[in-house]
C-alpha atoms as a PDB file:
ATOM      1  CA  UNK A   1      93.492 114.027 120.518  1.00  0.00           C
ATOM      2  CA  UNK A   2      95.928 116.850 120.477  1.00  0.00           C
ATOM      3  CA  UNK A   3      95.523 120.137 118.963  1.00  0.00           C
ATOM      4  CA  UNK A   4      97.091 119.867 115.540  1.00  0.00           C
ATOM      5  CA  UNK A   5      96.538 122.378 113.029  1.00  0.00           C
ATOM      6  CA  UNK A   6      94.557 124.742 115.356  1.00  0.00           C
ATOM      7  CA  UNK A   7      95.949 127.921 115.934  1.00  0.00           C
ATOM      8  CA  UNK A   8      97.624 129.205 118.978  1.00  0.00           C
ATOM      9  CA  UNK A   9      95.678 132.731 118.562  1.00  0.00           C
ATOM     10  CA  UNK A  10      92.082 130.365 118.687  1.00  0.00           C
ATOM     11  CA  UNK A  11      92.753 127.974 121.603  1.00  0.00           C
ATOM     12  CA  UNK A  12      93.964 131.053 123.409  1.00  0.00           C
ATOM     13  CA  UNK A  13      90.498 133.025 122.059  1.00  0.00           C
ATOM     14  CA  UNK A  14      88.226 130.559 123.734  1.00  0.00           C
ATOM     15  CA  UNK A  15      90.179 129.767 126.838  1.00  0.00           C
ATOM     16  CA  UNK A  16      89.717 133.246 127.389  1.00  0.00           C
ATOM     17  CA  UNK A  17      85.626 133.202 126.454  1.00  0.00           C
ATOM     18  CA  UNK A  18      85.311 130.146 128.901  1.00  0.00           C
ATOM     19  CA  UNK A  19      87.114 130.975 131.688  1.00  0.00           C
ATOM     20  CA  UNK A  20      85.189 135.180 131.231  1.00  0.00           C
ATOM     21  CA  UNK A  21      81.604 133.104 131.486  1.00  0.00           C
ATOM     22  CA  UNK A  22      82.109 129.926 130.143  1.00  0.00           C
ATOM     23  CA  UNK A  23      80.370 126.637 131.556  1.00  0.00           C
ATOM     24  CA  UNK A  24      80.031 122.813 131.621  1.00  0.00           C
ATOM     25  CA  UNK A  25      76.732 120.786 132.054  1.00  0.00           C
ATOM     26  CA  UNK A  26      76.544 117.637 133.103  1.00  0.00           C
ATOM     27  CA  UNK A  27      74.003 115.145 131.737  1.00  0.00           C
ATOM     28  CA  UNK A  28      70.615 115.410 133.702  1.00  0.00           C
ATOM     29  CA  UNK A  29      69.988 111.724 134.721  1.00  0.00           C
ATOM     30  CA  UNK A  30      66.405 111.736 134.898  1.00  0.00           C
ATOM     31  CA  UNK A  31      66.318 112.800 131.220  1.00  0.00           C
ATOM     32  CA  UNK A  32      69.243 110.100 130.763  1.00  0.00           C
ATOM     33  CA  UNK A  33      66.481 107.526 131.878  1.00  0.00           C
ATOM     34  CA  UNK A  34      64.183 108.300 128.664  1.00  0.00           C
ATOM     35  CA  UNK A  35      64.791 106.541 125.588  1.00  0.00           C
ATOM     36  CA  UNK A  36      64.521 107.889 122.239  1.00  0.00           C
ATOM     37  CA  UNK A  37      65.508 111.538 121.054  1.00  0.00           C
ATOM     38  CA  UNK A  38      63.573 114.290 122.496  1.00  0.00           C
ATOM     39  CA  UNK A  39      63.423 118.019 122.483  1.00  0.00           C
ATOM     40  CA  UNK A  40      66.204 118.117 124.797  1.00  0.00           C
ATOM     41  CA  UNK A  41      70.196 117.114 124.764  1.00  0.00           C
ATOM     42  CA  UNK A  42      70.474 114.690 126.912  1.00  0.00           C
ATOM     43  CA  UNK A  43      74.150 114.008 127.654  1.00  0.00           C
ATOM     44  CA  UNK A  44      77.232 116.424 128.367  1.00  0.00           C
ATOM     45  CA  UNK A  45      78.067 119.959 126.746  1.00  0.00           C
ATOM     46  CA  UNK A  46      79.504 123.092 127.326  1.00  0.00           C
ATOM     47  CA  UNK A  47      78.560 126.530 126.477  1.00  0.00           C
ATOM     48  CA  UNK A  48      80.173 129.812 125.195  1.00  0.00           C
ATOM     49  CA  UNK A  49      78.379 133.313 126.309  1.00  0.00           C
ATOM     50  CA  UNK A  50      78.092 136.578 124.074  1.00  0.00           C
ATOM     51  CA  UNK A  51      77.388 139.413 124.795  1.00  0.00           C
ATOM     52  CA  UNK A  52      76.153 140.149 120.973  1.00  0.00           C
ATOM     53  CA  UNK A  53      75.157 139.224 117.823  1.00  0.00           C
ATOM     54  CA  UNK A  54      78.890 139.656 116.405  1.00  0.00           C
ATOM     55  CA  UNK A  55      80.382 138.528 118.957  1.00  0.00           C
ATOM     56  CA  UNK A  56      78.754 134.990 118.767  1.00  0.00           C
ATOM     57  CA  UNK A  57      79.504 134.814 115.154  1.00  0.00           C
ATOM     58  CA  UNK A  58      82.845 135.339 116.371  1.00  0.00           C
ATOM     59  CA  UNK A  59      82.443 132.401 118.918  1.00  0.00           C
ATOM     60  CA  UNK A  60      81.389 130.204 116.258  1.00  0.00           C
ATOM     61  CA  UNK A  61      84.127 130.592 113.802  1.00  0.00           C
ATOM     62  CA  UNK A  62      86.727 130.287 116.597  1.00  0.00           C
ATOM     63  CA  UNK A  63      84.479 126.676 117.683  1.00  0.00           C
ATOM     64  CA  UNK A  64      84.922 125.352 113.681  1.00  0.00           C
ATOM     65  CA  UNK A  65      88.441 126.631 113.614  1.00  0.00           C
ATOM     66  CA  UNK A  66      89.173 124.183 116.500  1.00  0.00           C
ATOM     67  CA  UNK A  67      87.235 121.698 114.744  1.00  0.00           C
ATOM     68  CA  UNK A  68      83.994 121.594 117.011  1.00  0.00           C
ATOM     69  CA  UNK A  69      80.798 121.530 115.876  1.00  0.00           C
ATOM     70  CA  UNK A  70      78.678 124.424 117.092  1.00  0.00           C
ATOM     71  CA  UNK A  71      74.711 123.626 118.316  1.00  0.00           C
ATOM     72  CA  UNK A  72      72.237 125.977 118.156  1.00  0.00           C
ATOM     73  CA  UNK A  73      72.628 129.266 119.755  1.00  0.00           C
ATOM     74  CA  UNK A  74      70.074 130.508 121.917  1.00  0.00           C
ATOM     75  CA  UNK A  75      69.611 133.966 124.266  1.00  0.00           C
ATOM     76  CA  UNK A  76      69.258 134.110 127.556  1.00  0.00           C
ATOM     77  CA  UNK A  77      69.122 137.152 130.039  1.00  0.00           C
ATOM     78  CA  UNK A  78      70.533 139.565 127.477  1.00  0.00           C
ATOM     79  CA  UNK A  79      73.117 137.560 126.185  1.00  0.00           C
ATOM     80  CA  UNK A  80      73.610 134.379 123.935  1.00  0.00           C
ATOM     81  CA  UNK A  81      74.653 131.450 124.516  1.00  0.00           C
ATOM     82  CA  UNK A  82      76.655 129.392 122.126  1.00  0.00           C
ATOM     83  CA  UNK A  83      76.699 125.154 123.051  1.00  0.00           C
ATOM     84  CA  UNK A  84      78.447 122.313 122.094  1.00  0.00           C
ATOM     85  CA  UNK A  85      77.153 118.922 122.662  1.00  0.00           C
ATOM     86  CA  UNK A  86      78.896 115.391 123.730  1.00  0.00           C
ATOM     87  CA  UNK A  87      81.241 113.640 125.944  1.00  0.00           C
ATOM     88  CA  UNK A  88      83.837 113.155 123.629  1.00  0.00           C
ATOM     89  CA  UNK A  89      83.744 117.032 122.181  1.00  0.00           C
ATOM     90  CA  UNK A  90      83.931 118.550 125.756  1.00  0.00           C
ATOM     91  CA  UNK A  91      86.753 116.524 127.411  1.00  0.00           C
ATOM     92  CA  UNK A  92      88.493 117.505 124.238  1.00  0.00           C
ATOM     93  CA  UNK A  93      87.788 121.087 124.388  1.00  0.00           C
ATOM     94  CA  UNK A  94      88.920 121.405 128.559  1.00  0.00           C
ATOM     95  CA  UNK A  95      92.057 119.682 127.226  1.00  0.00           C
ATOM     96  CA  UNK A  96      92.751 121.909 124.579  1.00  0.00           C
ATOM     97  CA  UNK A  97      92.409 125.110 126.643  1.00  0.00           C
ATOM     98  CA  UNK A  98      94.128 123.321 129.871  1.00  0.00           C
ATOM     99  CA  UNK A  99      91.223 123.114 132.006  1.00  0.00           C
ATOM    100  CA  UNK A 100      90.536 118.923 132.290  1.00  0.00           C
ATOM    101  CA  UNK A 101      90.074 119.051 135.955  1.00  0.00           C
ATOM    102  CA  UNK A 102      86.798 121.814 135.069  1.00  0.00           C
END
C-alpha cells in the first residue's frame, strides 16, 4: 500500500476533514444478503462532509490526489457529503491518515 507520490500537504488535508466530521460505514448485512446490484452500495465506505459547494470540490481533488476514486456526492442536513466506496479503498485511506484502528 503505502503512500507514494501523495503529498504530505493532502494526507494531512483529509486527516483533518475526517477526523472535523468524517465517518466510516460498515456494510448493512441484510442488504449484503441480496444478490445482484441495486440502488444501494452494499459493502464498506467512508464519507467526507462539506460544508459547501467549493469546499467539496476541494474534497474531491484532495480524494484523486491520493488516488481514490470519489462516488457521488450527495447533501444532507445542509451540508454534503462526499463517499468513497470498498473494503480495499477504506482500510487504505485510515492507513494513510493513521487512523486503522477507526
Amino acid at each position: 500500500m503505502g503512500n507514494s507520490g501523495i503529498p504530505a500537504s493532502v494526507i494531512e488535508e483529509l486527516a483533518a476533514l475526517f477526523r472535523r466530521n468524517g465517518y466510516v460505514r460498515p456494510p448493512v448485512r441484510k442488504r449484503l444478503a441480496v444478490k445482484g446490484r441495486g440502488h444501494f452500495h452494499r459493502g464498506f465506505e467512508f464519507r467526507l462532509t462539506a460544508d459547501s459547494r467549493r469546499e467539496l470540490r476541494h474534497i474531491r481533488r484532495l480524494l484523486r490526489q491520493a488516488k481514490f476514486k470519489p462516488g457521488h456526492s450527495f447533501a444532507k442536513a445542509s451540508q454534503y457529503r462526499q463517499p468513497v466506496y470498498g473494503l480495499r479503498p477504506l482500510e487504505r485511506f485510515l492507513e494513510l491518515i493513521g487512523e486503522q484502528d477507526a
